[in-house]
N, C-alpha and C. Protein backbone atom coordinates (compact mmCIF):
# COMPACT_ATOMS: atom_id res chain seq x y z
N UNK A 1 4.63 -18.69 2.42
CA UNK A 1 3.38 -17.99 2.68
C UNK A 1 3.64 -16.86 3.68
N UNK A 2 2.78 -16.04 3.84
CA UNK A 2 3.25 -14.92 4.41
C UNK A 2 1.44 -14.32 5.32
N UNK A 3 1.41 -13.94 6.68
CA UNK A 3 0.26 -13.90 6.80
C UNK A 3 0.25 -12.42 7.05
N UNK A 4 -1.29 -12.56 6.49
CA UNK A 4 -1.40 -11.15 6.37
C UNK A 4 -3.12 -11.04 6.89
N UNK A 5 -2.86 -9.83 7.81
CA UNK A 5 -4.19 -9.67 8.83
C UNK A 5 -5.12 -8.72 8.11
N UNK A 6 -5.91 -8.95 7.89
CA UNK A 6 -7.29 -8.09 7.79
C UNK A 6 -8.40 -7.62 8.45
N UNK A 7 -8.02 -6.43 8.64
CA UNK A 7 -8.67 -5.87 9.72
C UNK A 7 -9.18 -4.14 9.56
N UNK A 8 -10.51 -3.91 9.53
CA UNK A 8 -10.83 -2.33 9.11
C UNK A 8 -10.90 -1.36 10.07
N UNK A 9 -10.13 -1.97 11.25
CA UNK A 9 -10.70 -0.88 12.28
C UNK A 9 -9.57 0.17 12.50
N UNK A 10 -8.91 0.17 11.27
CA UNK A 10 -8.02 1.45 11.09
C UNK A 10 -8.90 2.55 10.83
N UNK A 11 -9.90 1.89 9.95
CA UNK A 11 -10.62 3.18 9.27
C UNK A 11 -11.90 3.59 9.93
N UNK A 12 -12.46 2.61 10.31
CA UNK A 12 -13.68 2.65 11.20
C UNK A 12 -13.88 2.35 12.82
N UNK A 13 -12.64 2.36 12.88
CA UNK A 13 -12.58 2.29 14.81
C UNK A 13 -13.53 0.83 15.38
N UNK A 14 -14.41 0.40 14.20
CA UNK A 14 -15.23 -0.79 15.10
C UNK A 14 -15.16 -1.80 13.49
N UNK A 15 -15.87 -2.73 13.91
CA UNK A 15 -16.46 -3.86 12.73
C UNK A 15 -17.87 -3.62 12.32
N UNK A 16 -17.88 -3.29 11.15
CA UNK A 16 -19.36 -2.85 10.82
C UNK A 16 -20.16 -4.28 10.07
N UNK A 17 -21.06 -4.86 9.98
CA UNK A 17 -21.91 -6.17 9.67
C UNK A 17 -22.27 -5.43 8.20
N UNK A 18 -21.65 -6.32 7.24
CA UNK A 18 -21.73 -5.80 5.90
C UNK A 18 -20.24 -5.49 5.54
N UNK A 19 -19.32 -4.92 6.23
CA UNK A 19 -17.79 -4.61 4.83
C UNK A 19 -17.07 -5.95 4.64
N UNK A 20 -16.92 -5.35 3.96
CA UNK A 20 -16.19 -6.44 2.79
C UNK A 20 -14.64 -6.28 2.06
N UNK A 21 -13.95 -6.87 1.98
CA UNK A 21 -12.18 -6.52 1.14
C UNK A 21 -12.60 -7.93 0.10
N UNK A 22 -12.27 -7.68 -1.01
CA UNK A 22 -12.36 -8.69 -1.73
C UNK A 22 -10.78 -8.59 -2.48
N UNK A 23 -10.32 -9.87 -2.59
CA UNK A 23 -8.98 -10.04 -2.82
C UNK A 23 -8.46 -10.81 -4.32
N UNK A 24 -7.65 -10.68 -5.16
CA UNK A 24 -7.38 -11.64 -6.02
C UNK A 24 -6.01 -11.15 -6.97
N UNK A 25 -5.23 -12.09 -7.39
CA UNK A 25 -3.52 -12.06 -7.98
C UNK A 25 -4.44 -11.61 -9.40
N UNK A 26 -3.34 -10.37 -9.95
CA UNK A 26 -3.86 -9.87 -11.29
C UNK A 26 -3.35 -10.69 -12.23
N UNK A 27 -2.63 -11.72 -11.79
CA UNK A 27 -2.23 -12.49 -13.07
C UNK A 27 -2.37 -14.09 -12.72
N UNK A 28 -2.15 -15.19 -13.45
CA UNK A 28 -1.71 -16.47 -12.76
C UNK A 28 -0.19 -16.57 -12.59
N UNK A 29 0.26 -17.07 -11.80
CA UNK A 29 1.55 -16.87 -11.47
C UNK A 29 1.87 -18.46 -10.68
N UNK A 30 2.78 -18.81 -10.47
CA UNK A 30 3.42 -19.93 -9.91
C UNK A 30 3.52 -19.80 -8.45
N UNK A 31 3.30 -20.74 -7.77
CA UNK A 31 3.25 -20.17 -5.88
C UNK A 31 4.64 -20.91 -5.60
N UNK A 32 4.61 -20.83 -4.48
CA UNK A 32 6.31 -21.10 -4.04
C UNK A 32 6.20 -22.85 -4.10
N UNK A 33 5.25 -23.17 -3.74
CA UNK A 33 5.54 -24.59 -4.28
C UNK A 33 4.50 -25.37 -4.96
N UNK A 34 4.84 -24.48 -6.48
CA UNK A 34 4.67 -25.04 -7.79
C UNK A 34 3.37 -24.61 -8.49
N UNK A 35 2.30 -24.52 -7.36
CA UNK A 35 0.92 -24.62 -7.86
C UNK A 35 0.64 -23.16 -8.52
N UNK A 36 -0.40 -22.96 -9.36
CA UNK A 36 -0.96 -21.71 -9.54
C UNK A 36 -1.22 -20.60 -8.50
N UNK A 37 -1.47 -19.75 -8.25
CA UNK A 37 -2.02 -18.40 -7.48
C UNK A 37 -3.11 -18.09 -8.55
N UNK A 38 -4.52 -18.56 -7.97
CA UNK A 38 -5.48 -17.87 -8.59
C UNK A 38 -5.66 -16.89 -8.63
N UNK A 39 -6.73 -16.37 -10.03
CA UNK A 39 -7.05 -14.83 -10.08
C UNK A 39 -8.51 -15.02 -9.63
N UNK A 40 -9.01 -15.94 -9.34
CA UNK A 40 -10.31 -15.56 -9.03
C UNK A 40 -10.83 -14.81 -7.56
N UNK A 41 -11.27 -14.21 -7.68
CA UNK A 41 -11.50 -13.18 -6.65
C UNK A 41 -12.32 -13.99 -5.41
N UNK A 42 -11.41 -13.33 -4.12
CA UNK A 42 -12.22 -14.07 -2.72
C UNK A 42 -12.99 -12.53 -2.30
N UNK A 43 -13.88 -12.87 -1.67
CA UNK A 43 -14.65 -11.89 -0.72
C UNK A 43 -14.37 -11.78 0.54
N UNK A 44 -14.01 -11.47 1.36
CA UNK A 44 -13.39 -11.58 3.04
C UNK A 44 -14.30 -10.66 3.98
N UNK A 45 -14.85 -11.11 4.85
CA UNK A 45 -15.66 -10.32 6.13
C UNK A 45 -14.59 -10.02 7.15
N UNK A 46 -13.86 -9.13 7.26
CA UNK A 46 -13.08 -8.71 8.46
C UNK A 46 -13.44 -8.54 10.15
N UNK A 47 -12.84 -9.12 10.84
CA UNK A 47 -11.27 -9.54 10.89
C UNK A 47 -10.94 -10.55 10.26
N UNK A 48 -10.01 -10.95 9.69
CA UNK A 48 -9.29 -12.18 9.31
C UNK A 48 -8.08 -12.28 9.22
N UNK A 49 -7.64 -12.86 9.41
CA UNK A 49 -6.18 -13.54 9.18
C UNK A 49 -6.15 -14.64 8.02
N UNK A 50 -5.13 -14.11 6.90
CA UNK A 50 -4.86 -15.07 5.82
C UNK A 50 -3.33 -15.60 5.43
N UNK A 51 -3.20 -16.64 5.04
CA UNK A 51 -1.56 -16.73 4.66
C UNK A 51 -1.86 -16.66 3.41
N UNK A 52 -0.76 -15.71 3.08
CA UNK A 52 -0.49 -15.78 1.02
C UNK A 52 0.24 -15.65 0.66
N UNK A 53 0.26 -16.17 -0.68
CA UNK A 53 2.12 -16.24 -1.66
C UNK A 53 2.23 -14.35 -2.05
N UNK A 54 3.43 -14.59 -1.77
CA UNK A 54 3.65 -13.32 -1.51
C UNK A 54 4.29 -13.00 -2.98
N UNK A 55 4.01 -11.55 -3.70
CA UNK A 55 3.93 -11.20 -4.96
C UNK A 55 2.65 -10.40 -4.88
N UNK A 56 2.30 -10.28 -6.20
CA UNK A 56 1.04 -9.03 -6.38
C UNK A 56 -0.05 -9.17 -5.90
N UNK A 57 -0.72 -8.79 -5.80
CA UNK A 57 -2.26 -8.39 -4.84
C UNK A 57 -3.23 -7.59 -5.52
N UNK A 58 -4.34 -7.40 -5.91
CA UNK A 58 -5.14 -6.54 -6.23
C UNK A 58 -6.41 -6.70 -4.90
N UNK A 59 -6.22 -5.24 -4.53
CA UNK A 59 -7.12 -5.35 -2.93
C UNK A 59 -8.35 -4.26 -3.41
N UNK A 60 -9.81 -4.90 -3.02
CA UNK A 60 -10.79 -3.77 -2.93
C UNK A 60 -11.25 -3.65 -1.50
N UNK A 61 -11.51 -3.00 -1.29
CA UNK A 61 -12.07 -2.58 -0.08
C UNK A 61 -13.57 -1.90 -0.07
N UNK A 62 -14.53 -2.52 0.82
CA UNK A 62 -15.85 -1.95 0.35
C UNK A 62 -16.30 -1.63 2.33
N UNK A 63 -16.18 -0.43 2.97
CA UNK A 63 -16.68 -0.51 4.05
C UNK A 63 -17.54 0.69 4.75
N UNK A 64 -17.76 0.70 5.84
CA UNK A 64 -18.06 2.21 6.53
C UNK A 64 -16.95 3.31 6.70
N UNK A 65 -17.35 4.18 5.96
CA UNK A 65 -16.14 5.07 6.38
C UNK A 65 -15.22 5.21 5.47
N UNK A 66 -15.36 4.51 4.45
CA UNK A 66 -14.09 4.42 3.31
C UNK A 66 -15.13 4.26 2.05
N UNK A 67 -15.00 5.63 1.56
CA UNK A 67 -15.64 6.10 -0.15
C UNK A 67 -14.97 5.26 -0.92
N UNK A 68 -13.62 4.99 -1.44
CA UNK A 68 -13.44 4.77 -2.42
C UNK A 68 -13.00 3.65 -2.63
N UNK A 69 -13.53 2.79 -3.52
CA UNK A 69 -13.72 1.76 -3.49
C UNK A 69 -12.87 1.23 -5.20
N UNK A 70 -12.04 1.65 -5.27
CA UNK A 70 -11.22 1.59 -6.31
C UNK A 70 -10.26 0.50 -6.02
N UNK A 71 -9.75 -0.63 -6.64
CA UNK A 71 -9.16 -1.67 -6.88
C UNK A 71 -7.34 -1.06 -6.69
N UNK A 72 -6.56 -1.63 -5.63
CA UNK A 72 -5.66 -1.12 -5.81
C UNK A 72 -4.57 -2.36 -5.83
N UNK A 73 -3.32 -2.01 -6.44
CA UNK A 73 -2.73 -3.32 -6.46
C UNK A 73 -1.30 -2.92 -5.42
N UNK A 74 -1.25 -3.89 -4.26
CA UNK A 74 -0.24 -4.56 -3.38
C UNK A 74 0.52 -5.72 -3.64
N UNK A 75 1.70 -5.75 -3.07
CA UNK A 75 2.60 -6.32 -3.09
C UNK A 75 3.02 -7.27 -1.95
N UNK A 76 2.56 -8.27 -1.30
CA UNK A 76 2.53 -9.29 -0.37
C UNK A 76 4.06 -9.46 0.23
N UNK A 77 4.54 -8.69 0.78
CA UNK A 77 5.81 -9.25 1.12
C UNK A 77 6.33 -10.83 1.39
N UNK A 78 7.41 -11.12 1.50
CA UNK A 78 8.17 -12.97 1.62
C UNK A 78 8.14 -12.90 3.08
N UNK A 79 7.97 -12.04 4.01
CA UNK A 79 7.65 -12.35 5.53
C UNK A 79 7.06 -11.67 6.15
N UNK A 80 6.26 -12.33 6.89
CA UNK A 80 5.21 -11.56 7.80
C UNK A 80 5.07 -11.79 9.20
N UNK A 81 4.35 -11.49 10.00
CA UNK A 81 2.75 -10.99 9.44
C UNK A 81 3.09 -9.48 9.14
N UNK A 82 1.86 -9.03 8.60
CA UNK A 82 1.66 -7.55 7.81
C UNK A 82 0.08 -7.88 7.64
N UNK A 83 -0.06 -6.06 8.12
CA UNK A 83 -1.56 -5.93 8.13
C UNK A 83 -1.98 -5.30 6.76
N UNK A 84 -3.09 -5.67 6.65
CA UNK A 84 -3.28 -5.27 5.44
C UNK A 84 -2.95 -3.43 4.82
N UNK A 85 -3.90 -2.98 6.37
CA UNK A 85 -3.77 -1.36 6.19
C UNK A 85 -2.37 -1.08 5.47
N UNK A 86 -1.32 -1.67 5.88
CA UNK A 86 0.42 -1.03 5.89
C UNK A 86 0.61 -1.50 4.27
N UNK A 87 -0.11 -2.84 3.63
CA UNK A 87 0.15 -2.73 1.87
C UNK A 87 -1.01 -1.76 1.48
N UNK A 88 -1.92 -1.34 2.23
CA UNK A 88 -2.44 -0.60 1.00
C UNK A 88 -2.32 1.06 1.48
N UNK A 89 -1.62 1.52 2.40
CA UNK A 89 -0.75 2.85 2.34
C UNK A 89 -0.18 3.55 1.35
N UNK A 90 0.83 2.48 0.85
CA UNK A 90 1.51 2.88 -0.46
C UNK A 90 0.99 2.53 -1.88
N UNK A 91 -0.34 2.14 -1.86
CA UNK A 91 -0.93 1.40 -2.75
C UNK A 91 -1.55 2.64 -3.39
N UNK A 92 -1.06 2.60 -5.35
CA UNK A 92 -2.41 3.43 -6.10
C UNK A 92 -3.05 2.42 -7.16
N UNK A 93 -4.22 3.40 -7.16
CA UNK A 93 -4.97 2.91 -8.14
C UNK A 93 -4.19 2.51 -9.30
């Protein structure tokens, strides 16, 4: 598992009551020990801190300050921590 911080105050300097990152694996896939990696989508109120099997990511982001709200897919690195901002840098639609 690999933890990975969620946190918007890259983009918005504060925590706004209402954003949202909603998270979920674009495929089912095998976790490191054995079980599935669901695709069903979580909703997350930031800050948070999560551990996850590290492999693909599909990240939305819904907040103050950030228009676009387009589904992008990340790549969870095998060690962490890693903030979220730094997978979705290199992240396109």
């Amino acid at each position: 598992m690999t933890t990975v911080i969620v946190d918007l105050k890259a983009i918005n300097r504060t925590h706004v009551p209402g954003d949202q990152v909603t998270i979920w694996a674009p495929a089912l896939r095998a976790g490191l020990d054995g079980h599935l990696v669901s695709t069903a989508p979580e909703e997350l109120s930031p800050p948070v801190t999560l551990d996850l099997e590290p492999g693909p990511l599909v990240v939305q982001v819904s907040c103050a300050g950030w228009a676009d709200t387009t589904e992008r897919e990340v790549t969870v690195p095998d060690a962490g921590p890693v903030a979220l901002w730094t997978l979705l840098e290199g992240a396109h639609p």
